[in-house]
PDB file of N, CA and C in Angstrom:
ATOM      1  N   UNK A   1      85.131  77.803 100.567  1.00  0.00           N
ATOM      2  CA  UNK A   1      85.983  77.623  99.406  1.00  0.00           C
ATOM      3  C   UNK A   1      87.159  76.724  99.793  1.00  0.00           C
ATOM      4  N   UNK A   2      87.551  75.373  99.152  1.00  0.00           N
ATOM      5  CA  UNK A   2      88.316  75.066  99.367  1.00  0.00           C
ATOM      6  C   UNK A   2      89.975  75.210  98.892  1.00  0.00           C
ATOM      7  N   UNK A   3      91.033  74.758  99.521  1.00  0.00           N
ATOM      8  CA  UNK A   3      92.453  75.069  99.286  1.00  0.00           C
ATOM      9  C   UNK A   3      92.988  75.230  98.275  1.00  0.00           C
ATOM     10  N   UNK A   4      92.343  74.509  97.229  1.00  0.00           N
ATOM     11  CA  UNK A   4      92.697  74.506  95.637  1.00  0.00           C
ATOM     12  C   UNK A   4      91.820  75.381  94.840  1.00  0.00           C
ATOM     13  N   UNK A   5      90.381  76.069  95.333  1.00  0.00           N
ATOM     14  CA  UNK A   5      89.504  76.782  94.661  1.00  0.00           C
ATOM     15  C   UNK A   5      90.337  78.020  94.785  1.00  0.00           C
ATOM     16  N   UNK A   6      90.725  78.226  96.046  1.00  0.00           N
ATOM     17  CA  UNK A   6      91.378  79.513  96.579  1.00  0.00           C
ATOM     18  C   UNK A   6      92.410  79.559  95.720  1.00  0.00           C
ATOM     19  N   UNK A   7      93.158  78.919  95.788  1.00  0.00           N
ATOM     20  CA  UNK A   7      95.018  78.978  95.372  1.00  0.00           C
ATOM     21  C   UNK A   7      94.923  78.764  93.494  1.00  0.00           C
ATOM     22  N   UNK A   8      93.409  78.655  92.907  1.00  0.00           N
ATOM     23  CA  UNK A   8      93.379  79.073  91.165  1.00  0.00           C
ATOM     24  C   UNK A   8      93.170  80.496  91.367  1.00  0.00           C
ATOM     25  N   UNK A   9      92.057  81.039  92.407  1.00  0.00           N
ATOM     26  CA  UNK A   9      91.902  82.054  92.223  1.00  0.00           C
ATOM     27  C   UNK A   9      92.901  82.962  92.225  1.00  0.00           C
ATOM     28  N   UNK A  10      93.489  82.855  93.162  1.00  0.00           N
ATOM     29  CA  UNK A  10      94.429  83.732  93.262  1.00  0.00           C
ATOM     30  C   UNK A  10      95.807  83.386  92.508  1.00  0.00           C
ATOM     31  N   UNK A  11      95.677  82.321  91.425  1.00  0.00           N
ATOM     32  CA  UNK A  11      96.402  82.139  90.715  1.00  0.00           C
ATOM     33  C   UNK A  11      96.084  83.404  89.410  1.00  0.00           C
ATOM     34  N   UNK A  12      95.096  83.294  89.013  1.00  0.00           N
ATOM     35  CA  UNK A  12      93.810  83.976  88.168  1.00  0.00           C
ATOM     36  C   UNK A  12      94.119  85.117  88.100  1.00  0.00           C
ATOM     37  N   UNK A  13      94.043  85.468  89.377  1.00  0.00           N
ATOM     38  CA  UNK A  13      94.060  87.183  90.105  1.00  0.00           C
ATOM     39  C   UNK A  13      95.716  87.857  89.358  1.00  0.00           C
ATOM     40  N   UNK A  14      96.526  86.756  90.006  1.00  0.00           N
ATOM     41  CA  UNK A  14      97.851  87.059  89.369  1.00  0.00           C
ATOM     42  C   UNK A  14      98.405  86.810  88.368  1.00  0.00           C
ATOM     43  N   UNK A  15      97.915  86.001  87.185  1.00  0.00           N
ATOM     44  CA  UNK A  15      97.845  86.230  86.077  1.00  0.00           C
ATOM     45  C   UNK A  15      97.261  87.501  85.203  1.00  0.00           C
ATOM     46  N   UNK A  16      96.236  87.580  85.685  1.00  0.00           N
ATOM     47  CA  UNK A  16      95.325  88.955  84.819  1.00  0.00           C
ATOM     48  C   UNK A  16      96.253  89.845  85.316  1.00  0.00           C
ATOM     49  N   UNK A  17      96.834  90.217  86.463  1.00  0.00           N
ATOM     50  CA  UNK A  17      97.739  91.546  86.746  1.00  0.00           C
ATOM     51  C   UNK A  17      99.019  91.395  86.064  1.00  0.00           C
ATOM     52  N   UNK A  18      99.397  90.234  85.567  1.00  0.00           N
ATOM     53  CA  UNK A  18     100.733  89.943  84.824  1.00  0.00           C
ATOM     54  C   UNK A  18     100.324  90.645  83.581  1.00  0.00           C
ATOM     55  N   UNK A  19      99.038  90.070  82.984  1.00  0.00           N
ATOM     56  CA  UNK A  19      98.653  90.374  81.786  1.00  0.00           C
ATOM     57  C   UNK A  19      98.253  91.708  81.743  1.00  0.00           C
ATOM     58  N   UNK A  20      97.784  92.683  82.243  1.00  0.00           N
ATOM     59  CA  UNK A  20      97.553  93.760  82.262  1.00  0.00           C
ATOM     60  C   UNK A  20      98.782  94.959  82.509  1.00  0.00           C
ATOM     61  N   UNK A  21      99.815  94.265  83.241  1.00  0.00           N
ATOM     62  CA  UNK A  21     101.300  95.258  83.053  1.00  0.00           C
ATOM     63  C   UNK A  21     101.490  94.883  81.697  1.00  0.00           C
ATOM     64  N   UNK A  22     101.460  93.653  81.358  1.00  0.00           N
ATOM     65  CA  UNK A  22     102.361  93.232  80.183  1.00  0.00           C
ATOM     66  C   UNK A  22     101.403  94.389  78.800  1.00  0.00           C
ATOM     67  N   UNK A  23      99.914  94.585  78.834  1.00  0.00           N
ATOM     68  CA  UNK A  23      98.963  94.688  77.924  1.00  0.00           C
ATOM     69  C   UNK A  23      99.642  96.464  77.457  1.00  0.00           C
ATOM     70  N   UNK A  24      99.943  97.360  78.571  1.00  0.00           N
ATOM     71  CA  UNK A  24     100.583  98.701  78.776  1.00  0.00           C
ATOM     72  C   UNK A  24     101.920  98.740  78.579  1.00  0.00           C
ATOM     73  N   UNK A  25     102.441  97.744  78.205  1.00  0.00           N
ATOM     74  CA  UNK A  25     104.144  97.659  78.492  1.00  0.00           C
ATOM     75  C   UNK A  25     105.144  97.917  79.717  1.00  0.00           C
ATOM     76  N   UNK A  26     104.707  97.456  80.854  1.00  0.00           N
ATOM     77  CA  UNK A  26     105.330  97.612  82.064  1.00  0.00           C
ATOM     78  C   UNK A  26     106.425  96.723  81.754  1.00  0.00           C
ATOM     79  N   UNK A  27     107.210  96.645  82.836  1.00  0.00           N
ATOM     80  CA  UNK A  27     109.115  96.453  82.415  1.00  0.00           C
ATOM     81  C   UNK A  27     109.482  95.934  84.018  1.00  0.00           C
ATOM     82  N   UNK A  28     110.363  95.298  83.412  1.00  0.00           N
ATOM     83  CA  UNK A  28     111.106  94.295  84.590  1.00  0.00           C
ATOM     84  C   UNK A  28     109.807  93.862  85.745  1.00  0.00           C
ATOM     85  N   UNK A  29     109.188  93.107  85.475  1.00  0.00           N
ATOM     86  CA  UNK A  29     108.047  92.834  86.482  1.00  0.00           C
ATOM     87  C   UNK A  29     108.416  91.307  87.138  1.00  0.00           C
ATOM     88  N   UNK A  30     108.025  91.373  87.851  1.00  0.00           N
ATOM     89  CA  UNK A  30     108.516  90.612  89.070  1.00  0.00           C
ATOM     90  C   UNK A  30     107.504  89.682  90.103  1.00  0.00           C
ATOM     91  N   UNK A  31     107.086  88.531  90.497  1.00  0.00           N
ATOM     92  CA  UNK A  31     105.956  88.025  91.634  1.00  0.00           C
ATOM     93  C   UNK A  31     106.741  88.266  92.639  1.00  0.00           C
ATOM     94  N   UNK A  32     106.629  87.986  93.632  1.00  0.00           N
ATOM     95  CA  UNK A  32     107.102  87.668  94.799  1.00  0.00           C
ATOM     96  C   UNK A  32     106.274  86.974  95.801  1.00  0.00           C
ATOM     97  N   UNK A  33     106.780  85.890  95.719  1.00  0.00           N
ATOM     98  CA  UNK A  33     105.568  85.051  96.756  1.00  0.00           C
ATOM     99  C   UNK A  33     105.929  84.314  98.008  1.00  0.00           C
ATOM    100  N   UNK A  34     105.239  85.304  99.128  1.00  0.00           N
ATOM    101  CA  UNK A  34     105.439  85.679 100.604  1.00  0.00           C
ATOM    102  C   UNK A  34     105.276  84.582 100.661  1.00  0.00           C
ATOM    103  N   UNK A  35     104.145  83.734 100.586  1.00  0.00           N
ATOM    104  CA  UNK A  35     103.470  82.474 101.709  1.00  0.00           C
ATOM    105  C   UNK A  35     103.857  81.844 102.508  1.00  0.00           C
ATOM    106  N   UNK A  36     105.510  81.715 102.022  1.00  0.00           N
ATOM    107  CA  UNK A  36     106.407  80.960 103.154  1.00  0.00           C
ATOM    108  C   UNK A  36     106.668  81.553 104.165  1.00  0.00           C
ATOM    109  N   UNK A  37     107.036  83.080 104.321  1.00  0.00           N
ATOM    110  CA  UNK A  37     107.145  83.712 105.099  1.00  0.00           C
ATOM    111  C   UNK A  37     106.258  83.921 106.251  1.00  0.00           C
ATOM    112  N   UNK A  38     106.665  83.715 107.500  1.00  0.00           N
ATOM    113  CA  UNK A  38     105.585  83.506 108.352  1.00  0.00           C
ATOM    114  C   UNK A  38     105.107  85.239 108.842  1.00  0.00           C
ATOM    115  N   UNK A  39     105.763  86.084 108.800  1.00  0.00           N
ATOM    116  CA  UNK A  39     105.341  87.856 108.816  1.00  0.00           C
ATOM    117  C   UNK A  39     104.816  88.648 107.896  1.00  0.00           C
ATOM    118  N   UNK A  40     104.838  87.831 106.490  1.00  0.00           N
ATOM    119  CA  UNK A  40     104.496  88.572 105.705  1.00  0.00           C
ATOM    120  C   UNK A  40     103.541  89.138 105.893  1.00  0.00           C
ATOM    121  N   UNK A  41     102.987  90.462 104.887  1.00  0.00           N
ATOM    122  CA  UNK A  41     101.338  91.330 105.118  1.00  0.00           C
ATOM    123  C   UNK A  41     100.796  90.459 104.586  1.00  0.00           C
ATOM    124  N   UNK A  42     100.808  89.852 103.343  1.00  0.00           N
ATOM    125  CA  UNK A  42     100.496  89.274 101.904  1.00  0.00           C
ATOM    126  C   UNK A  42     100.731  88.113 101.574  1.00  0.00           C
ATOM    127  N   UNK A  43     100.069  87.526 100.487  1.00  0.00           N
ATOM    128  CA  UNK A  43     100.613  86.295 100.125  1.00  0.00           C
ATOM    129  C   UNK A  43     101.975  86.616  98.599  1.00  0.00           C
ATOM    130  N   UNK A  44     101.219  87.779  97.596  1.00  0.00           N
ATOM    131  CA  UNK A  44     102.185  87.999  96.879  1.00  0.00           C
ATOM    132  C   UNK A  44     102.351  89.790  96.913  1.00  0.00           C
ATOM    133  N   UNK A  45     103.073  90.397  96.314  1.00  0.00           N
ATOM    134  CA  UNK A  45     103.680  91.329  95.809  1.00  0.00           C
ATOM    135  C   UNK A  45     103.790  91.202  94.586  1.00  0.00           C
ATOM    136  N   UNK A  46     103.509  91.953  93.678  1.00  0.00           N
ATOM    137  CA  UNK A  46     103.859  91.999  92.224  1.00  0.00           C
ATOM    138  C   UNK A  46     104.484  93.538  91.940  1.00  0.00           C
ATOM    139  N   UNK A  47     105.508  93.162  91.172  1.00  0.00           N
ATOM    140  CA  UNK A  47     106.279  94.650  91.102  1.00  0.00           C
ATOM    141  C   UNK A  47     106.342  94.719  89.746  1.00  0.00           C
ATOM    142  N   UNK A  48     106.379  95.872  89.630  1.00  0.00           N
ATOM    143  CA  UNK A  48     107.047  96.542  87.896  1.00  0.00           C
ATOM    144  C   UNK A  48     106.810  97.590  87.725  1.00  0.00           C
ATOM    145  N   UNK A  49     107.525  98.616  86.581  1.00  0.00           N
ATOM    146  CA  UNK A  49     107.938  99.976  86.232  1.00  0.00           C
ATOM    147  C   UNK A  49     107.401 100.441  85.215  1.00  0.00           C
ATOM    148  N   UNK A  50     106.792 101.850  85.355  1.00  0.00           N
ATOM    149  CA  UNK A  50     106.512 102.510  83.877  1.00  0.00           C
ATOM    150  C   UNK A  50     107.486 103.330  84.172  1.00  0.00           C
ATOM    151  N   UNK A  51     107.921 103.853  82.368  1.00  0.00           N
ATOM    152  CA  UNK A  51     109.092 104.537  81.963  1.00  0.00           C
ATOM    153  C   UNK A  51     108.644 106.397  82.425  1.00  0.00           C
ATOM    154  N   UNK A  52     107.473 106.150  82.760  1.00  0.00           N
ATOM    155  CA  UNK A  52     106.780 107.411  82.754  1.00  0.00           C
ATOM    156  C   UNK A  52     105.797 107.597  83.942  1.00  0.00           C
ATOM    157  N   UNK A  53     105.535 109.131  84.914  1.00  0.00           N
ATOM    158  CA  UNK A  53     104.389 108.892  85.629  1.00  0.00           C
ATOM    159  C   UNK A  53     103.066 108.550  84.510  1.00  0.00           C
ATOM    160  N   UNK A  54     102.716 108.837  83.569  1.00  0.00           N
ATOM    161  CA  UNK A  54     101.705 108.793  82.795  1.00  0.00           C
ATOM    162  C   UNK A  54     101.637 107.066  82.671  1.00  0.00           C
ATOM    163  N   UNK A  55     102.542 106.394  82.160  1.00  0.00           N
ATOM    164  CA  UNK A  55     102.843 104.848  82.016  1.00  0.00           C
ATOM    165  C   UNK A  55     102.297 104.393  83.159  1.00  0.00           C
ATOM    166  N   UNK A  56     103.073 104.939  84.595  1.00  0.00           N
ATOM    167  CA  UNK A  56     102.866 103.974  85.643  1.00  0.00           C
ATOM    168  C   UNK A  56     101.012 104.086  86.465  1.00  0.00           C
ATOM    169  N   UNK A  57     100.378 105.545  85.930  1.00  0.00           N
ATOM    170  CA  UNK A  57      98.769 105.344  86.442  1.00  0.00           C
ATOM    171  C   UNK A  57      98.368 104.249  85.246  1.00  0.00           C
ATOM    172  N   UNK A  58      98.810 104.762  83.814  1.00  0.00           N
ATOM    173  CA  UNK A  58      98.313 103.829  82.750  1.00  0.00           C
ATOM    174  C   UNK A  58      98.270 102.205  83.396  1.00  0.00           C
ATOM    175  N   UNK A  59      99.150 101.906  83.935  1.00  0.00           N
ATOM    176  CA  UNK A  59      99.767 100.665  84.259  1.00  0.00           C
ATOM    177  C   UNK A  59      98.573 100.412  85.448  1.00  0.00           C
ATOM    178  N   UNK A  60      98.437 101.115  86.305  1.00  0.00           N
ATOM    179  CA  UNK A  60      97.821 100.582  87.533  1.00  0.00           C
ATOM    180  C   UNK A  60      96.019 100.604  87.424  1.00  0.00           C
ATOM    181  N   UNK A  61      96.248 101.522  86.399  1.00  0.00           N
ATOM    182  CA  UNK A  61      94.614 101.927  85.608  1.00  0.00           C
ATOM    183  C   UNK A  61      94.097 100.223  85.123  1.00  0.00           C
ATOM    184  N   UNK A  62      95.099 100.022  84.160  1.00  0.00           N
ATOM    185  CA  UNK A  62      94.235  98.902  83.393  1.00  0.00           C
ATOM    186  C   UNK A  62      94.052  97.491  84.159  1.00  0.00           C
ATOM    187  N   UNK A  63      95.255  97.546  85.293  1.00  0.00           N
ATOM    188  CA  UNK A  63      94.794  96.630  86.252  1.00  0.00           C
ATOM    189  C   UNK A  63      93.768  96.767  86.702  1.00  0.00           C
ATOM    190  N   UNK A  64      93.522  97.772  87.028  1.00  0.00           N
ATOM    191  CA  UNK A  64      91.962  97.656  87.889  1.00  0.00           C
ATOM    192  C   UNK A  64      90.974  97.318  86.999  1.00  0.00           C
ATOM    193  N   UNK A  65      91.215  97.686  85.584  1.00  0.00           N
ATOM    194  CA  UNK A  65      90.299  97.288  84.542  1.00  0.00           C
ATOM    195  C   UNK A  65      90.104  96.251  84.048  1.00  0.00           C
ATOM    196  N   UNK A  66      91.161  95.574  84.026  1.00  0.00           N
ATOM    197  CA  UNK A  66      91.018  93.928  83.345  1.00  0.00           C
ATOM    198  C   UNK A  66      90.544  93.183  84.453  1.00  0.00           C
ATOM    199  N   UNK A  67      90.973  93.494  85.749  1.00  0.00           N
ATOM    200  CA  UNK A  67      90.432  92.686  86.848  1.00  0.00           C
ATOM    201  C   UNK A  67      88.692  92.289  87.148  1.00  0.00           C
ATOM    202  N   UNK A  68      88.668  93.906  87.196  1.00  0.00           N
ATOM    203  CA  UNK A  68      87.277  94.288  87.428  1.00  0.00           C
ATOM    204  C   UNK A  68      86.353  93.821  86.027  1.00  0.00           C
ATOM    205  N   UNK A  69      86.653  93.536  84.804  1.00  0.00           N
ATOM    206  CA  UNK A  69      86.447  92.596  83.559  1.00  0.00           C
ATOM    207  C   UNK A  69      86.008  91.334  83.561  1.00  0.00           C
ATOM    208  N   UNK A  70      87.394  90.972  84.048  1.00  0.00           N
ATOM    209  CA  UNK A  70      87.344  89.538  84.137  1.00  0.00           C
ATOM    210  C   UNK A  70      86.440  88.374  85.531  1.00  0.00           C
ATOM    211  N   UNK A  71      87.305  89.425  86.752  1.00  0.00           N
ATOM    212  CA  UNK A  71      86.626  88.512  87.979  1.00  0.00           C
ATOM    213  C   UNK A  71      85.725  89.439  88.817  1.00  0.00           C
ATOM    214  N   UNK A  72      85.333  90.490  88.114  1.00  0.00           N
ATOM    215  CA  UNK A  72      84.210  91.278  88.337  1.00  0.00           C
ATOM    216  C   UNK A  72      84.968  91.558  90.453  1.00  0.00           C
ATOM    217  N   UNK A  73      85.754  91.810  90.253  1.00  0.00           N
ATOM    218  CA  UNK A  73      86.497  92.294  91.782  1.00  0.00           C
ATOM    219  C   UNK A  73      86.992  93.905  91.361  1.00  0.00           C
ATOM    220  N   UNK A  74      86.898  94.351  91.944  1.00  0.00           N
ATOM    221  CA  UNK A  74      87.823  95.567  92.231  1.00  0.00           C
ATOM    222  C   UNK A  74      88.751  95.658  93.316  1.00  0.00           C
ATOM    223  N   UNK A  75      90.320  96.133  93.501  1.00  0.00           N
ATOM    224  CA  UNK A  75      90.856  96.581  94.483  1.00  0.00           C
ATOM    225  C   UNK A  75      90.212  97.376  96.208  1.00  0.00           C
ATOM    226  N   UNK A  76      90.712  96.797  96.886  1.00  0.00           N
ATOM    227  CA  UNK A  76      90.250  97.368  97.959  1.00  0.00           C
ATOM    228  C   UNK A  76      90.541  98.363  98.326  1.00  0.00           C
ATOM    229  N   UNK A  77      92.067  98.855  97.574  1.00  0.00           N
ATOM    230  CA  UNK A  77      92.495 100.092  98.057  1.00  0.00           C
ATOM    231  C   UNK A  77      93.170 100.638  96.999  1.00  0.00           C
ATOM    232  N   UNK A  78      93.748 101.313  96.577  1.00  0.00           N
ATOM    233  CA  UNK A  78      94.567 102.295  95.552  1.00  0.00           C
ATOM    234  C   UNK A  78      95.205 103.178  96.133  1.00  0.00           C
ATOM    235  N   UNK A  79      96.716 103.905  96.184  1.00  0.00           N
ATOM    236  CA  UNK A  79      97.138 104.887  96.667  1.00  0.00           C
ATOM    237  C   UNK A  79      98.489 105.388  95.860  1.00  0.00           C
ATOM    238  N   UNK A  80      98.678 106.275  95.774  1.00  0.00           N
ATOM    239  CA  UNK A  80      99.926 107.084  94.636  1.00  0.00           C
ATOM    240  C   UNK A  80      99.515 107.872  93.421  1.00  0.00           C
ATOM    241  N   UNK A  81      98.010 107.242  93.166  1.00  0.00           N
ATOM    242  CA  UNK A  81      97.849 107.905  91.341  1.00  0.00           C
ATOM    243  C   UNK A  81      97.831 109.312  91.009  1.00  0.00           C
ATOM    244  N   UNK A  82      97.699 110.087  92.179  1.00  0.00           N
ATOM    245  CA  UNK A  82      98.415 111.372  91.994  1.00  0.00           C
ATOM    246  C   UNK A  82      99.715 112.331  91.276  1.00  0.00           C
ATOM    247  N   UNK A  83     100.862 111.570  92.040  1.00  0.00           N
ATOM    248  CA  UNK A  83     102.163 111.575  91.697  1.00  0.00           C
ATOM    249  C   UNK A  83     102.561 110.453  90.670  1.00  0.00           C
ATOM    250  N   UNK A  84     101.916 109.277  90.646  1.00  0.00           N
ATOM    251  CA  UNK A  84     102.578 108.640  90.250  1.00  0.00           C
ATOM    252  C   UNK A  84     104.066 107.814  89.971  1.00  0.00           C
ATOM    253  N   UNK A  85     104.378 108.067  91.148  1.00  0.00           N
ATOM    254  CA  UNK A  85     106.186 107.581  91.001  1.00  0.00           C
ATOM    255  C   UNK A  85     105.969 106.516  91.538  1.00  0.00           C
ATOM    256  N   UNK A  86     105.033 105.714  93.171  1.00  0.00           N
ATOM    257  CA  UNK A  86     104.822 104.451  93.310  1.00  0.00           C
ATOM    258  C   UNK A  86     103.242 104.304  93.426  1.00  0.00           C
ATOM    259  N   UNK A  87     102.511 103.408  92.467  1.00  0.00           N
ATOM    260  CA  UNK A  87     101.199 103.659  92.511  1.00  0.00           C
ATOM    261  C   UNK A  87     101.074 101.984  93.608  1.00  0.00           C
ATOM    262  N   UNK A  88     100.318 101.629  94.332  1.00  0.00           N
ATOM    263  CA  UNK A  88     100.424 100.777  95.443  1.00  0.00           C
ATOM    264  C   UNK A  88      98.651 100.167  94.937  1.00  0.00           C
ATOM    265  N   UNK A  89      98.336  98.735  94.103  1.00  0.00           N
ATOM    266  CA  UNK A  89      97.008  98.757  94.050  1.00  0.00           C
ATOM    267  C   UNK A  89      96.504  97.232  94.666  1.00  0.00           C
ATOM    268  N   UNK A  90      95.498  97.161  96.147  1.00  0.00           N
ATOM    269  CA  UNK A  90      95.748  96.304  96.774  1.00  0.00           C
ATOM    270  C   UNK A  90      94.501  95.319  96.765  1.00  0.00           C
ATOM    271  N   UNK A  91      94.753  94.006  96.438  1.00  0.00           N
ATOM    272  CA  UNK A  91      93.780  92.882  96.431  1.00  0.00           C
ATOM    273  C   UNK A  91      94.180  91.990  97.610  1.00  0.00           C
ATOM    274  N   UNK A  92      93.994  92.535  98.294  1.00  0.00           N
ATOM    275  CA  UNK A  92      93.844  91.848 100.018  1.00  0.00           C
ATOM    276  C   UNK A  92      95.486  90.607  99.500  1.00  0.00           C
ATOM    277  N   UNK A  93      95.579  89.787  99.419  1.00  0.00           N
ATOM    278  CA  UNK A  93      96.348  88.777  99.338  1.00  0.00           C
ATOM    279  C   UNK A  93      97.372  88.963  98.150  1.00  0.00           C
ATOM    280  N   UNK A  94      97.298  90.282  97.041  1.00  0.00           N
ATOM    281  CA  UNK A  94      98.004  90.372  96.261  1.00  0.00           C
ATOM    282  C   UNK A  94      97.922  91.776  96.307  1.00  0.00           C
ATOM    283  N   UNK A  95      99.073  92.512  96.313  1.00  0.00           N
ATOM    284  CA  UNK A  95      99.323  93.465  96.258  1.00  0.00           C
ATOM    285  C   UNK A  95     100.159  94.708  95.014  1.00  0.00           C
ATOM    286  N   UNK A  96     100.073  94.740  94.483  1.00  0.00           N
ATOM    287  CA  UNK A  96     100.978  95.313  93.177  1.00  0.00           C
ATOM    288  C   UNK A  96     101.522  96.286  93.199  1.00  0.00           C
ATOM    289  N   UNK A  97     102.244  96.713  92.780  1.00  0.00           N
ATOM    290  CA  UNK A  97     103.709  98.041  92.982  1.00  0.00           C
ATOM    291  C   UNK A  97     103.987  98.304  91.924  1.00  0.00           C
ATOM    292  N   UNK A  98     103.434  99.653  91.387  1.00  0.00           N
ATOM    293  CA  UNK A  98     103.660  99.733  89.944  1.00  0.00           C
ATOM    294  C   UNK A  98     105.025 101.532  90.336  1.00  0.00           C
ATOM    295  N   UNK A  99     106.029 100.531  89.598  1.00  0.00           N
ATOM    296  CA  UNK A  99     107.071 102.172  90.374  1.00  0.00           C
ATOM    297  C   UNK A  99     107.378 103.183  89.042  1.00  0.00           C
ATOM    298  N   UNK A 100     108.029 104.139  88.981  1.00  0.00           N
ATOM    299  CA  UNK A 100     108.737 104.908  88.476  1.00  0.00           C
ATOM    300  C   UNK A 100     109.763 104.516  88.236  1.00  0.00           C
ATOM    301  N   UNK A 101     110.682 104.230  87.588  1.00  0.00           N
ATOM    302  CA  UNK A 101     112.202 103.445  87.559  1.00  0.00           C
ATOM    303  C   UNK A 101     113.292 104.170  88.686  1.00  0.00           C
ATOM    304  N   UNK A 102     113.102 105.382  89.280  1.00  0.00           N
ATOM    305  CA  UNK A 102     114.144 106.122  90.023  1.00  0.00           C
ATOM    306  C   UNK A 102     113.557 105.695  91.584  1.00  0.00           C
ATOM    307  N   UNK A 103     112.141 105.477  91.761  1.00  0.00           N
ATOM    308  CA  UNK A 103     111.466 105.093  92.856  1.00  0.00           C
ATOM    309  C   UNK A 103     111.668 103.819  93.480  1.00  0.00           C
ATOM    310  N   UNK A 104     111.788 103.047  92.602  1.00  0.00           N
ATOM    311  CA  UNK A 104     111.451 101.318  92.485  1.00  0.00           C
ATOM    312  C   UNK A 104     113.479 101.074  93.267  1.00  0.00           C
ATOM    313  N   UNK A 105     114.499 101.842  92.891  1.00  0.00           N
ATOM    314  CA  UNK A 105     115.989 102.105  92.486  1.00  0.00           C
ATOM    315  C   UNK A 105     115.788 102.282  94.524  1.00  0.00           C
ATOM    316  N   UNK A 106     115.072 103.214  94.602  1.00  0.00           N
ATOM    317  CA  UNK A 106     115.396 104.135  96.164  1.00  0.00           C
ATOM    318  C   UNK A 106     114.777 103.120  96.741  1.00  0.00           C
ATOM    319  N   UNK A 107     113.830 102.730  96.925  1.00  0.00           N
ATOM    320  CA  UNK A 107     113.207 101.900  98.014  1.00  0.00           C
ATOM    321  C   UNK A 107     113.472 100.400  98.210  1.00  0.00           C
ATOM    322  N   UNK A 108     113.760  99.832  97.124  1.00  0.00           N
ATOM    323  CA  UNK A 108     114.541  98.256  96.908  1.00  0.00           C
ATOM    324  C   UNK A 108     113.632  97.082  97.517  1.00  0.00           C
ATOM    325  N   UNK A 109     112.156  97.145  97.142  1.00  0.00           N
ATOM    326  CA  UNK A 109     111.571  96.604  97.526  1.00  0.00           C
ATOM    327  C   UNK A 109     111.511  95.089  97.610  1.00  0.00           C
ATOM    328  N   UNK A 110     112.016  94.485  96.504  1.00  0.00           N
ATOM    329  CA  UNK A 110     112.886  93.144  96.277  1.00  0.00           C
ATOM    330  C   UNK A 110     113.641  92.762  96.917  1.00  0.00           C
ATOM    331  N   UNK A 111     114.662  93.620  97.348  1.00  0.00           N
ATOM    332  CA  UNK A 111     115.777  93.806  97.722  1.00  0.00           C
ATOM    333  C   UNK A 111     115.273  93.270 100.010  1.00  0.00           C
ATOM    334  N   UNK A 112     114.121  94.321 100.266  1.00  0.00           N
ATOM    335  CA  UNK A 112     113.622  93.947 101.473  1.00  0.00           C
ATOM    336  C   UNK A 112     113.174  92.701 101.588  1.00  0.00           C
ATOM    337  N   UNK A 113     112.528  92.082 100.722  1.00  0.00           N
ATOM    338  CA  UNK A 113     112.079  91.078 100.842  1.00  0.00           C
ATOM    339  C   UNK A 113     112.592  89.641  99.980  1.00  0.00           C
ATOM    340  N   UNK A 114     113.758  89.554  99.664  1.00  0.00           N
ATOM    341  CA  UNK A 114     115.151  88.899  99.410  1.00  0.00           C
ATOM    342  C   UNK A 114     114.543  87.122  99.710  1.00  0.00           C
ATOM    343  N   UNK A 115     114.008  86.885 100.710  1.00  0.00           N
ATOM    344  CA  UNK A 115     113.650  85.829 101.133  1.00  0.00           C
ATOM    345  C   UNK A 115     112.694  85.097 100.004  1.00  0.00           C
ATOM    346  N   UNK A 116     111.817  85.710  99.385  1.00  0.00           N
ATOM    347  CA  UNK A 116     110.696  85.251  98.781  1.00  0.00           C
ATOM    348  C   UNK A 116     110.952  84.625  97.710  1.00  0.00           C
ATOM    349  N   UNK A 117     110.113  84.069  97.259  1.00  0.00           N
ATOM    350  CA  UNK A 117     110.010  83.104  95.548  1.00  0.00           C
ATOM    351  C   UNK A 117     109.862  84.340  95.188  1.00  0.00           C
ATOM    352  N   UNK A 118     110.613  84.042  93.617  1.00  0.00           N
ATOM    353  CA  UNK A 118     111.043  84.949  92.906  1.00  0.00           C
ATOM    354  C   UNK A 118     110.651  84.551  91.203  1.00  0.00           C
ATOM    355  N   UNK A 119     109.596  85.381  90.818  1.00  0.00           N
ATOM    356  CA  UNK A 119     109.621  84.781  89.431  1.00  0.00           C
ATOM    357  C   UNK A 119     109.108  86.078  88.629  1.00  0.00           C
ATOM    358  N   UNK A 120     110.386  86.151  87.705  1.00  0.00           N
ATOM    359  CA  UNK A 120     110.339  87.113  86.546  1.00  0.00           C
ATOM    360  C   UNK A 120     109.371  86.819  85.268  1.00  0.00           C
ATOM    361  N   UNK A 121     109.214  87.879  85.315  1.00  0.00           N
ATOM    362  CA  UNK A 121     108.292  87.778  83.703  1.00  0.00           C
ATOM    363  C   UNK A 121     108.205  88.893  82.433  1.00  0.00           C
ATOM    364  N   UNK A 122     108.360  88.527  81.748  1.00  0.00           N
ATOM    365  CA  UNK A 122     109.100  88.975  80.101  1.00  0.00           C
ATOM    366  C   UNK A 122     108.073  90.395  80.220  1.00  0.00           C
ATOM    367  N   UNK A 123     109.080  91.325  79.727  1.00  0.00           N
ATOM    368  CA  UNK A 123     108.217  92.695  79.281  1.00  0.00           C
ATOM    369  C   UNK A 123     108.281  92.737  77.663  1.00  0.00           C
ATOM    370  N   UNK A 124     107.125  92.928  77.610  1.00  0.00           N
ATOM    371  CA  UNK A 124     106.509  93.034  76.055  1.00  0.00           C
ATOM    372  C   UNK A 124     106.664  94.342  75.559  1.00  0.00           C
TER     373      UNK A 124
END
């Protein structure tokens, strides 16, 4: 696959997860894009909040659903949907952080990673 096949896909990848917080009403959502960073785990991080634990599986649910829809992928990993306060759902190179608003507050995950491209996107 070449450099530009890769870098739609995973353009793709992170669009449909934009669109799928946005589809549930997730709030203050956020990219964050590592690549420059030479330590990063990831290439991106995507963050955002449900008002609710119920919101935030809702939220991490339909990601896996529109994904698995559209580019017929599923996550490699999933972890939180239990509790729901940080649900963590991971596509090798994109990673998503769907928080609790009091969770997202304590851990400052933005905040750690300060360095990165930064691009907000409208909650519906």
């Amino acid at each position: 696959m070449s450099y530009a096949e890769e870098k739609s896909n995973g353009d793709l990848l992170n669009s449909l997860i934009i669109e799928a917080i946005q589809d549930v009403k997730g709030k203050n959502i956020v990219k964050l894009d590592l690549r420059h960073i030479s330590d990063a785990p990831v290439d991106y991080f995507i963050v955002c909040e449900g008002e609710s634990s119920t919101q935030v599986k809702a939220i991490s649910d339909n990601i896996s659903k529109k994904v698995k829809e559209e580019l017929d992928t599923r996550p490699s990993f999933v972890e939180g949907t239990s509790q729901a306060h940080w649900v963590l759902v991971d596509y090798f190179d994109t990673v998503v952080h769907v928080f609790h608003p009091e969770t997202r507050a304590f851990y400052q995950l933005e905040d750690l990673w300060n360095d990165a491209k930064t691009t907000q996107y409208q909650s519906l």
